[in-house]
N, C-alpha and C. Protein backbone atom coordinates (compact mmCIF):
# COMPACT_ATOMS: atom_id res chain seq x y z
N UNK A 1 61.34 43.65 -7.55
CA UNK A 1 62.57 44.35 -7.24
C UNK A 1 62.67 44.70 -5.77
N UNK A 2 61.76 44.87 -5.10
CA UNK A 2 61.22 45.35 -3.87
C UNK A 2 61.90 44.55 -2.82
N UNK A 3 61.72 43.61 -3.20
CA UNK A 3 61.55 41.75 -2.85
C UNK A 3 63.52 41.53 -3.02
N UNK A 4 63.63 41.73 -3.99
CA UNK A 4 65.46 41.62 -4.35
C UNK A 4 66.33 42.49 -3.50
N UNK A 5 65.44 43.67 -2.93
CA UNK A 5 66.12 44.80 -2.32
C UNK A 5 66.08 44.07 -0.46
N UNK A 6 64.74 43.96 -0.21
CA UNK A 6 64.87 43.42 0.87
C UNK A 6 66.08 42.23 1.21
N UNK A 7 66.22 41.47 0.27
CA UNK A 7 67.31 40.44 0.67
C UNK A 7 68.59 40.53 0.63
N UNK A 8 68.68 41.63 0.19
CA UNK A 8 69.86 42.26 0.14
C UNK A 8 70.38 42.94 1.73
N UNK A 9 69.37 43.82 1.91
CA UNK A 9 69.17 43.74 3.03
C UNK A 9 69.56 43.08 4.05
N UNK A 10 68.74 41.66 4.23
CA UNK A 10 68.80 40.50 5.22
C UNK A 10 70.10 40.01 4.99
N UNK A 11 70.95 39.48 3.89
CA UNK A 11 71.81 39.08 3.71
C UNK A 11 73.07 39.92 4.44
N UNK A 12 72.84 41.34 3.96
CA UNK A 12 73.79 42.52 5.13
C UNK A 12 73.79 41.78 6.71
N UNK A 13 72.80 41.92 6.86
CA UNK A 13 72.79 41.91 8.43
C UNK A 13 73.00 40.53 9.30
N UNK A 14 72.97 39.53 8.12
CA UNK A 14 73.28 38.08 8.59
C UNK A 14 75.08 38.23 8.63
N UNK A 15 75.60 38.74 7.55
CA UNK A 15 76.82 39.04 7.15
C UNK A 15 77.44 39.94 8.61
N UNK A 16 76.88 40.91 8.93
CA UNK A 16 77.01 41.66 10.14
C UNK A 16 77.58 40.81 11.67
N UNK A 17 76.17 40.20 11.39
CA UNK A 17 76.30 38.96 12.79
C UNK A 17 77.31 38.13 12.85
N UNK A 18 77.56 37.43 11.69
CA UNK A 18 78.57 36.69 11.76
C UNK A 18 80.09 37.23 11.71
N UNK A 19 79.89 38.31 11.37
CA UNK A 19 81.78 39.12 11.38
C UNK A 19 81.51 39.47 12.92
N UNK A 20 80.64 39.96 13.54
CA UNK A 20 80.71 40.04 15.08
C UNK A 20 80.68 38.97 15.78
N UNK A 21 80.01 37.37 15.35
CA UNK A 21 80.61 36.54 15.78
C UNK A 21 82.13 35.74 15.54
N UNK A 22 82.94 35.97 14.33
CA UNK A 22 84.22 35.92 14.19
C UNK A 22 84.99 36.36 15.37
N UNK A 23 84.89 37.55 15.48
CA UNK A 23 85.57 38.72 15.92
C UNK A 23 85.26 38.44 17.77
N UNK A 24 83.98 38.17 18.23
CA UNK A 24 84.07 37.80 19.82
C UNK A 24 84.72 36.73 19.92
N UNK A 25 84.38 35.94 19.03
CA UNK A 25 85.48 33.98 19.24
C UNK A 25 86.44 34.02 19.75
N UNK A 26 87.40 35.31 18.25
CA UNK A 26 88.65 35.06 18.32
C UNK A 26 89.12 35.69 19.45
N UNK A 27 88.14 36.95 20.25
CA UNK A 27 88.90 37.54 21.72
C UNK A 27 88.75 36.72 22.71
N UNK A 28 87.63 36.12 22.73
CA UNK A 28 86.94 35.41 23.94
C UNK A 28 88.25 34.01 24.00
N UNK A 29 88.67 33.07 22.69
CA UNK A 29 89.13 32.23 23.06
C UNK A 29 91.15 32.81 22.90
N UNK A 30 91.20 34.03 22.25
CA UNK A 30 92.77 34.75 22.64
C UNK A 30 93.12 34.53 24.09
N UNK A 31 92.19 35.07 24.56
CA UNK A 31 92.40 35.50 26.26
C UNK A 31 92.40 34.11 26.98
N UNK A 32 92.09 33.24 26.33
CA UNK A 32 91.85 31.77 27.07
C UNK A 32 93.40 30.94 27.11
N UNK A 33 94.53 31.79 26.13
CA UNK A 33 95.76 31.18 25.80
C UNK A 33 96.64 32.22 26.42
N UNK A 34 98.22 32.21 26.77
CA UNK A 34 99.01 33.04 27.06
C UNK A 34 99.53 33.06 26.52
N UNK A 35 99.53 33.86 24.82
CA UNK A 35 100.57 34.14 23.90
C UNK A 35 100.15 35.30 23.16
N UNK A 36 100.95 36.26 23.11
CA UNK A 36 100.47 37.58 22.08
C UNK A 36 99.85 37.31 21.11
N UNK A 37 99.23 38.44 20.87
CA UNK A 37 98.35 38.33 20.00
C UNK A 37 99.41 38.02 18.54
N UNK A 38 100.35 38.46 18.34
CA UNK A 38 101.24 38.62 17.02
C UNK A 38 101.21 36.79 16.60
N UNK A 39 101.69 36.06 17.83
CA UNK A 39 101.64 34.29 17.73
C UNK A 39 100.05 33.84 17.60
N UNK A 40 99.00 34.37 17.93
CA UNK A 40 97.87 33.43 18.36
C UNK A 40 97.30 33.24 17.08
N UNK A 41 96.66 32.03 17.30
CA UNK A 41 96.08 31.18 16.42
C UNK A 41 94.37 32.01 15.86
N UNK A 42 94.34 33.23 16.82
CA UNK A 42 93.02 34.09 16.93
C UNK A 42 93.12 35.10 16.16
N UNK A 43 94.51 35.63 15.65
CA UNK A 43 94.37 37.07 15.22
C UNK A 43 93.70 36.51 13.74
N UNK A 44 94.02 35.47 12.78
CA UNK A 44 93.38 35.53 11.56
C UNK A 44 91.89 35.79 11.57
N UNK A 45 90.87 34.67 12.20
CA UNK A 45 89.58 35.11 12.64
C UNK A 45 89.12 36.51 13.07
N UNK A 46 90.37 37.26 13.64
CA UNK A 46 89.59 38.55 13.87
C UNK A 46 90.09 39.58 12.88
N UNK A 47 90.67 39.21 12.17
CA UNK A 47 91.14 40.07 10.98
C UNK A 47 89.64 39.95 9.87
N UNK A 48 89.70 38.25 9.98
CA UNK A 48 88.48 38.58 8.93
C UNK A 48 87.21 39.06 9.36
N UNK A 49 87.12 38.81 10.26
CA UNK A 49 85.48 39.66 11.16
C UNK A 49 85.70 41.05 11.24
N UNK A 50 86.85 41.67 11.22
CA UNK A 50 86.81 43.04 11.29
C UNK A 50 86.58 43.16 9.24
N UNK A 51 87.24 42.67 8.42
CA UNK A 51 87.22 42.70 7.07
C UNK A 51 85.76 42.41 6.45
N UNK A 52 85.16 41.53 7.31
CA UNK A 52 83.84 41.23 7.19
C UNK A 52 83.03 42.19 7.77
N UNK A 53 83.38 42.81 8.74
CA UNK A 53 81.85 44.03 9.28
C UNK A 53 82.20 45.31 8.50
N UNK A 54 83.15 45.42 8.28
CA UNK A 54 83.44 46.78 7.38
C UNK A 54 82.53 46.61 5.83
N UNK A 55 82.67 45.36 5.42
CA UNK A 55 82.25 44.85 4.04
C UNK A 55 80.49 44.91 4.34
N UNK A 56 80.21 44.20 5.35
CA UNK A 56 78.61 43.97 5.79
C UNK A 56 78.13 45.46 5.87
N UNK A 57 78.75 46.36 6.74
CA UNK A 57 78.17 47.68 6.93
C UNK A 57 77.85 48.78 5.63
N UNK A 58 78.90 48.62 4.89
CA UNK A 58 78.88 49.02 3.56
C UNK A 58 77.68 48.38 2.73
N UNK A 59 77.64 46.99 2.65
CA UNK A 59 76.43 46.48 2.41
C UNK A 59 74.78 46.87 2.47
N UNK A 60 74.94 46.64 3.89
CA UNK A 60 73.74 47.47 4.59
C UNK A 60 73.52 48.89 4.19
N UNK A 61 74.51 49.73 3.92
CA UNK A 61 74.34 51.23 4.02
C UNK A 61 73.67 51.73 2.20
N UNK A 62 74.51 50.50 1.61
CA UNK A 62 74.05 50.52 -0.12
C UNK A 62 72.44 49.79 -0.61
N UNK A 63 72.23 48.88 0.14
CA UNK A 63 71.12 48.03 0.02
C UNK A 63 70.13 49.25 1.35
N UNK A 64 70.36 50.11 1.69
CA UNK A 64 69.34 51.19 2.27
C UNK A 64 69.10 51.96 1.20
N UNK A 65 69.92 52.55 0.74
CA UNK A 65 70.21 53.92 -0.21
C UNK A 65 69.39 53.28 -1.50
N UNK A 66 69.44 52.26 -1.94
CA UNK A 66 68.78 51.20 -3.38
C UNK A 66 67.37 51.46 -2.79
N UNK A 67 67.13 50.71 -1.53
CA UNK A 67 65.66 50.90 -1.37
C UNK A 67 65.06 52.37 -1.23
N UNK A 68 65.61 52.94 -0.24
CA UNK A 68 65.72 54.48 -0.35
C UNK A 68 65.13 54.67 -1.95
N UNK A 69 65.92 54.95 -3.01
CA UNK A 69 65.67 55.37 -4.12
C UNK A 69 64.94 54.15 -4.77
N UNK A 70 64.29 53.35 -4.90
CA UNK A 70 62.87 52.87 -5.53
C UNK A 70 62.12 53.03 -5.11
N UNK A 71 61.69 53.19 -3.85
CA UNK A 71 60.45 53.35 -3.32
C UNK A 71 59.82 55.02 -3.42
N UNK A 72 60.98 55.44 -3.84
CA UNK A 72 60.63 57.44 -4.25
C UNK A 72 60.31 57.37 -5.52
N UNK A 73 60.47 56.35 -6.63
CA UNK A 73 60.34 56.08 -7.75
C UNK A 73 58.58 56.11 -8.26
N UNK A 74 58.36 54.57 -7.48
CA UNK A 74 57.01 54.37 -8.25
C UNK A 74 56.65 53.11 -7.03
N UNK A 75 56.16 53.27 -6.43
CA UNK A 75 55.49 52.21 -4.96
C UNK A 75 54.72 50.77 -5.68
N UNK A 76 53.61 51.70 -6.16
CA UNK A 76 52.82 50.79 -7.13
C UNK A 76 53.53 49.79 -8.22
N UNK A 77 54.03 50.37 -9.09
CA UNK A 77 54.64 49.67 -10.12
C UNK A 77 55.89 48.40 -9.83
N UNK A 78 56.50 49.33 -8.49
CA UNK A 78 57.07 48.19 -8.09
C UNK A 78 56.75 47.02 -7.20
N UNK A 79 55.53 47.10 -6.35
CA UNK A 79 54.51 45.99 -5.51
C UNK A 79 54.14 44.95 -6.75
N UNK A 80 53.88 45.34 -8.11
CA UNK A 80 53.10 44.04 -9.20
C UNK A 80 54.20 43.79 -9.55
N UNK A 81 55.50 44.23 -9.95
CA UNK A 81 56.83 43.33 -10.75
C UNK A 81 57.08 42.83 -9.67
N UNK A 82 56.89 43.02 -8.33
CA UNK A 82 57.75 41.37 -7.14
C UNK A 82 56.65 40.76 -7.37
N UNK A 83 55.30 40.81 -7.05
CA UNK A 83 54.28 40.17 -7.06
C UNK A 83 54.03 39.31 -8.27
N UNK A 84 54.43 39.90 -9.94
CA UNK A 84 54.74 38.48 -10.56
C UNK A 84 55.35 37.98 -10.57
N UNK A 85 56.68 38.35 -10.64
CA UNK A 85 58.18 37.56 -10.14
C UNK A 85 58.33 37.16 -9.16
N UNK A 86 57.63 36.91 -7.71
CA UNK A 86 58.02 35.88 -6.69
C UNK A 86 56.82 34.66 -6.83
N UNK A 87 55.76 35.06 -7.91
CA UNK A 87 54.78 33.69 -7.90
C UNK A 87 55.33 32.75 -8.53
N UNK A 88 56.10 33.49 -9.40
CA UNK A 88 56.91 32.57 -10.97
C UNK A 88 57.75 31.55 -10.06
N UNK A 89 58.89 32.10 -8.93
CA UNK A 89 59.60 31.16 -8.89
C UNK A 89 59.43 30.36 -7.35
N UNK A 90 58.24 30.87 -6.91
CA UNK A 90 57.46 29.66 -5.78
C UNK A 90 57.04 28.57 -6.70
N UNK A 91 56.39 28.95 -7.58
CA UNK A 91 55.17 27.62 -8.35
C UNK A 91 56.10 26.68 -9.03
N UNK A 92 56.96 27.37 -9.87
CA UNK A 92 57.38 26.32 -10.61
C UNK A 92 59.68 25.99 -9.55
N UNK A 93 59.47 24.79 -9.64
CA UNK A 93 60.18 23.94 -8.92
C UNK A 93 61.49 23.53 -9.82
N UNK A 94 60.91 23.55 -10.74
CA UNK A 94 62.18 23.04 -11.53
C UNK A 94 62.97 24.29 -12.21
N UNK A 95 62.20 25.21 -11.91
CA UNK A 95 62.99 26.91 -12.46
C UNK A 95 63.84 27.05 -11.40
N UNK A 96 63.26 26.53 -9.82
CA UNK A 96 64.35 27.21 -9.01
C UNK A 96 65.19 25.93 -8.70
N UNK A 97 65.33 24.59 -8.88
CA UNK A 97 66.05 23.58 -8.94
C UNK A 97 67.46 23.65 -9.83
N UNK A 98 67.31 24.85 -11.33
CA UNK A 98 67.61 24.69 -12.02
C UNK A 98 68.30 26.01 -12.13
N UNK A 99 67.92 26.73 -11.34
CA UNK A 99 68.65 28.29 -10.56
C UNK A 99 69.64 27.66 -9.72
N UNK A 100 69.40 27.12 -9.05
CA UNK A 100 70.47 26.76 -7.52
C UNK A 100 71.20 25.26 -7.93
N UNK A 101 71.54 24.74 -9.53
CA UNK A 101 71.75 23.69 -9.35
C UNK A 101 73.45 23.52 -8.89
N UNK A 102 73.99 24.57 -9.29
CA UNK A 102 75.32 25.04 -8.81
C UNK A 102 75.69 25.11 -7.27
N UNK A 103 74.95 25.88 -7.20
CA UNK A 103 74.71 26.24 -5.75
C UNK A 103 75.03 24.70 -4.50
N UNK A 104 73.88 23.67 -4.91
CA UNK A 104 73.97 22.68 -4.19
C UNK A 104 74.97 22.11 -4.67
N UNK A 105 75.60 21.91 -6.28
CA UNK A 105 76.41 21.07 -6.66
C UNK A 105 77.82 21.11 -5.67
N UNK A 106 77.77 22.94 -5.74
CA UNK A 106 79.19 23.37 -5.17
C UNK A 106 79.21 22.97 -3.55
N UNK A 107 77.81 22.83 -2.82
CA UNK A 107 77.80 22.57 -1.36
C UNK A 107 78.22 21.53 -0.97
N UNK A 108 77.85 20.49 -1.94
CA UNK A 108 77.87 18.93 -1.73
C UNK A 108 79.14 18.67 -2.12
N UNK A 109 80.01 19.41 -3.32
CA UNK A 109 81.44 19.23 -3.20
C UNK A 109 82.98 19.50 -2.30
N UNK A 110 81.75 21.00 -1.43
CA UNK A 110 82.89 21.46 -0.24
C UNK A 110 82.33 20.67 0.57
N UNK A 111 81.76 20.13 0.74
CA UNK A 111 81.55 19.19 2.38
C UNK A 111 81.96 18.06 2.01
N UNK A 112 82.25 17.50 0.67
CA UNK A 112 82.97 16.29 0.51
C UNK A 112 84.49 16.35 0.57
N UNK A 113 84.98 17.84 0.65
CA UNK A 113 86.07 17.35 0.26
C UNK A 113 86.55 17.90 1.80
N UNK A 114 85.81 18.35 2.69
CA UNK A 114 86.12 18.68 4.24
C UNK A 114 86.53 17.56 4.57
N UNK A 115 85.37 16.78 4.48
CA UNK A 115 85.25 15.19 5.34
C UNK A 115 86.76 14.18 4.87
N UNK A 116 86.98 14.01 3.93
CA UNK A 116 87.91 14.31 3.22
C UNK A 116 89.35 14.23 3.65
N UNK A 117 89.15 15.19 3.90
CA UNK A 117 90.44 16.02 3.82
C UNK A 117 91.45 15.22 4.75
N UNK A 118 91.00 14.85 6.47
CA UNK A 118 92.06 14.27 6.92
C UNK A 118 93.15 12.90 6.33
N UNK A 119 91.84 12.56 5.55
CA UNK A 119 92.41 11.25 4.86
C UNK A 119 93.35 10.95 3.87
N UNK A 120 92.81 12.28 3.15
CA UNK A 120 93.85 11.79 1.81
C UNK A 120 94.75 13.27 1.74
N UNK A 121 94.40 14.51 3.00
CA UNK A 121 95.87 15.15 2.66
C UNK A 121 95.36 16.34 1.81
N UNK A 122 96.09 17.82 1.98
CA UNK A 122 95.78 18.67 1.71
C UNK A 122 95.78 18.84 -0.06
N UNK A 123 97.27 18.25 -0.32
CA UNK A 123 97.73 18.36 -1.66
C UNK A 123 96.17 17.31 -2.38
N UNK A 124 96.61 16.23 -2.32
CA UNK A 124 95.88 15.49 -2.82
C UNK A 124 94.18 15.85 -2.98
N UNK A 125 93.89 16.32 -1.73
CA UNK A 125 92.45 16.78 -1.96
C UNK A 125 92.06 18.02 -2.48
N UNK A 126 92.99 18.79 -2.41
CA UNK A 126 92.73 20.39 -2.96
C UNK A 126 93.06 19.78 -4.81
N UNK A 127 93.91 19.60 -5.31
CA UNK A 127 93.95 19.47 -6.64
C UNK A 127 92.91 18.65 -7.16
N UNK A 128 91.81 17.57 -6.05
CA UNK A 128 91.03 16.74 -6.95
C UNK A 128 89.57 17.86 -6.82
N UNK A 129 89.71 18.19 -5.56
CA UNK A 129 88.68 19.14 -5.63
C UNK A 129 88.37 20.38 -6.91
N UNK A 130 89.59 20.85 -6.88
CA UNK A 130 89.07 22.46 -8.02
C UNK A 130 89.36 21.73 -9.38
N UNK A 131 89.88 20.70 -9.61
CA UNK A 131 89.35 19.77 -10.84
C UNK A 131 87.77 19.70 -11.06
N UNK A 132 87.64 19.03 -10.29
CA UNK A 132 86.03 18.49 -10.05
C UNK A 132 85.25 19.94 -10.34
N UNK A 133 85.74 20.75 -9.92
CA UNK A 133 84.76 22.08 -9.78
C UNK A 133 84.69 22.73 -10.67
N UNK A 134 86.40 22.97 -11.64
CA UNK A 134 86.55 23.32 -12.75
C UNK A 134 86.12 22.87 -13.81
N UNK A 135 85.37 21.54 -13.72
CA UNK A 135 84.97 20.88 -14.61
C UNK A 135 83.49 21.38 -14.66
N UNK A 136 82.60 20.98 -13.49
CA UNK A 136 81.06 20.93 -13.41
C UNK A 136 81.18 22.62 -14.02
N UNK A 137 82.04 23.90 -13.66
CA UNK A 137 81.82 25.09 -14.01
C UNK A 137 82.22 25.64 -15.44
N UNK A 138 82.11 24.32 -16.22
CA UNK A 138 82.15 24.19 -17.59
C UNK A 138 83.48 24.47 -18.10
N UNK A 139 84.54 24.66 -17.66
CA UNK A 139 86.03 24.83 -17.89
C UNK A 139 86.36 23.35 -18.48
N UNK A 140 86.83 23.50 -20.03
CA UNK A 140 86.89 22.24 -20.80
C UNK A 140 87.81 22.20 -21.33
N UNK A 141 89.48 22.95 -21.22
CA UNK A 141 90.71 22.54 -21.55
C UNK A 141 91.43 22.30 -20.46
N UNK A 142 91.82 20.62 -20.72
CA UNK A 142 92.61 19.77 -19.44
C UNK A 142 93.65 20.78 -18.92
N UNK A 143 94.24 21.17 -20.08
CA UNK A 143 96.06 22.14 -19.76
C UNK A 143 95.77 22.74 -18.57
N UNK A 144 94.84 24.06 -18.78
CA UNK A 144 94.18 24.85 -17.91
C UNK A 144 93.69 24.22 -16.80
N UNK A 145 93.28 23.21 -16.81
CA UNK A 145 92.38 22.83 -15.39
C UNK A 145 93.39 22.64 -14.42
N UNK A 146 94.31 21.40 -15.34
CA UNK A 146 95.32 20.62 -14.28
C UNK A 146 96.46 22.40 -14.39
N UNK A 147 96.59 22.94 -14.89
CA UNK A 147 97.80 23.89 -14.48
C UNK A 147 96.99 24.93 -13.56
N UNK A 148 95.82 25.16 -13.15
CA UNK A 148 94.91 26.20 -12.08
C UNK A 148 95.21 25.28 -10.71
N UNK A 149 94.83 24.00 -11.29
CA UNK A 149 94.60 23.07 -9.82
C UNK A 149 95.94 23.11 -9.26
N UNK A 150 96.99 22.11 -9.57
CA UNK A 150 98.38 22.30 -9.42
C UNK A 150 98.89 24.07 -8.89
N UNK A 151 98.78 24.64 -9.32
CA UNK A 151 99.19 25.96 -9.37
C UNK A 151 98.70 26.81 -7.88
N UNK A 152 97.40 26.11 -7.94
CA UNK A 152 96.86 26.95 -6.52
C UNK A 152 97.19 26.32 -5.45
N UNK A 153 97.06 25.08 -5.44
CA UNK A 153 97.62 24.39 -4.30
C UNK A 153 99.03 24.37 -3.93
N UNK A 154 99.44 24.46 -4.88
CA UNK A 154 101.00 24.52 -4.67
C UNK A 154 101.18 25.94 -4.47
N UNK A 155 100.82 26.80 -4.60
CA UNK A 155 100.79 28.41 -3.88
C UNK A 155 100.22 28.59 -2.40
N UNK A 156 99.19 28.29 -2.11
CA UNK A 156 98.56 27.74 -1.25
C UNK A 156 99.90 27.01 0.12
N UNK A 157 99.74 26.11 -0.34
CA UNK A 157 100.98 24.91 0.15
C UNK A 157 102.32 26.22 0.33
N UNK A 158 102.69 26.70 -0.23
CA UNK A 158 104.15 27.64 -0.52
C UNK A 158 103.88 28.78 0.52
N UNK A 159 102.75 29.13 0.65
CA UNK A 159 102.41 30.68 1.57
C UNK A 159 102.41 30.49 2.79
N UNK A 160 101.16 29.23 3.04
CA UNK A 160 100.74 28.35 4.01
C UNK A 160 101.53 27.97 5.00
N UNK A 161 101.93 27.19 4.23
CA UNK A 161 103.15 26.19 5.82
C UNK A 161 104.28 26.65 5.13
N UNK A 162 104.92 26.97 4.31
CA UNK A 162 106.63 27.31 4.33
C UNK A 162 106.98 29.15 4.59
N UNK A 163 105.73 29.81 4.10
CA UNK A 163 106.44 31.37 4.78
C UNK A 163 105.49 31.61 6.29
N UNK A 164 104.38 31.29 6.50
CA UNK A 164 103.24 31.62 6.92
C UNK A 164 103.84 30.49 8.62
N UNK A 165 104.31 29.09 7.58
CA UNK A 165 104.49 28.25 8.92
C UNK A 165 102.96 28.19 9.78
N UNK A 166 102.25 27.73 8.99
CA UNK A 166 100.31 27.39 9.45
C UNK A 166 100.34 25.83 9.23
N UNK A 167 99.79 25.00 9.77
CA UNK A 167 100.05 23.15 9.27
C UNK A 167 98.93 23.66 8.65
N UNK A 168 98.84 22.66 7.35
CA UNK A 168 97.85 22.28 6.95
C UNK A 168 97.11 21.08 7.02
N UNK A 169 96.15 20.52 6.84
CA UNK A 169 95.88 19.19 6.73
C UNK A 169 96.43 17.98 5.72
């Protein structure tokens, strides 16, 4: 548990870094253009880096307070439950192959459908994509799949470039 708390932890503070790197981008390359901020292509990035360090800090402050309160608990008791639970899932390979098989499935499907994307077009690739995804994530009535896929993209598409006026790919 010790072990679960720490990464919680690390994960905060990676989360941290990167909303503070959002957030310098979008000033560093604002100032590089002459158009208010209300037009620039920068304010979304720094909206989410500010949405992101507020979220990270909160993070951090809860994943303190967790460790905070186990370690006042029982020190001992909790050093042997990480200590059998992190041998379990070093040794055996196919427990953690079989933990993360999502994980990679879903990686290897967003980088396919990046690469993608200029080619065959936003519509076209967003509806084959959350098919594909809706499927591997065990979602097994067509109606539903094709009316989520359709539905988001075409919301997406509707917010995007006709109120928002953003191109898409």
């Amino acid at each position: 548990m010790k072990e679960g708390l720490r990464k919680d932890r690390m994960q905060a503070i990676v989360f941290l870094v990167l909303s503070i790197a959002f957030m310098v981008y979008s000033v560093v390359n604002h100032y590089s253009l002459s158009v208010s901020w209300i037009m620039s292509p920068y304010l979304f990035p720094l909206l989410i880096g500010a949405f992101l360090l507020l979220l990270s800090i909160t993070f951090i402050y809860e994943s303190n307070r967790k460790i905070i309160e186990k370690t006042s608990i029982n020190d001992n008791y909790l050093s042997k439950a990480s200590e059998n639970n992190s041998s379990f899932e070093l040794n055996d390979k196919s427990a953690f192959l079989s933990k993360y098989k999502k994980v990679f499935f879903t990686t290897i499907i967003i980088m396919i459908y990046y690469f993608l994307m200029p080619y065959v077009g936003f519509i076209i690739g967003t509806i084959a994509f959350l098919t594909i995804l809706f499927i591997f994530l065990g979602e097994r009535r067509w109606w539903l799949i094709l009316l989520l896929s359709f539905l988001t993209t075409f919301l997406i598409e509707l917010i995007f470039s006709r109120l928002l006026h953003v191109m898409l790919p």
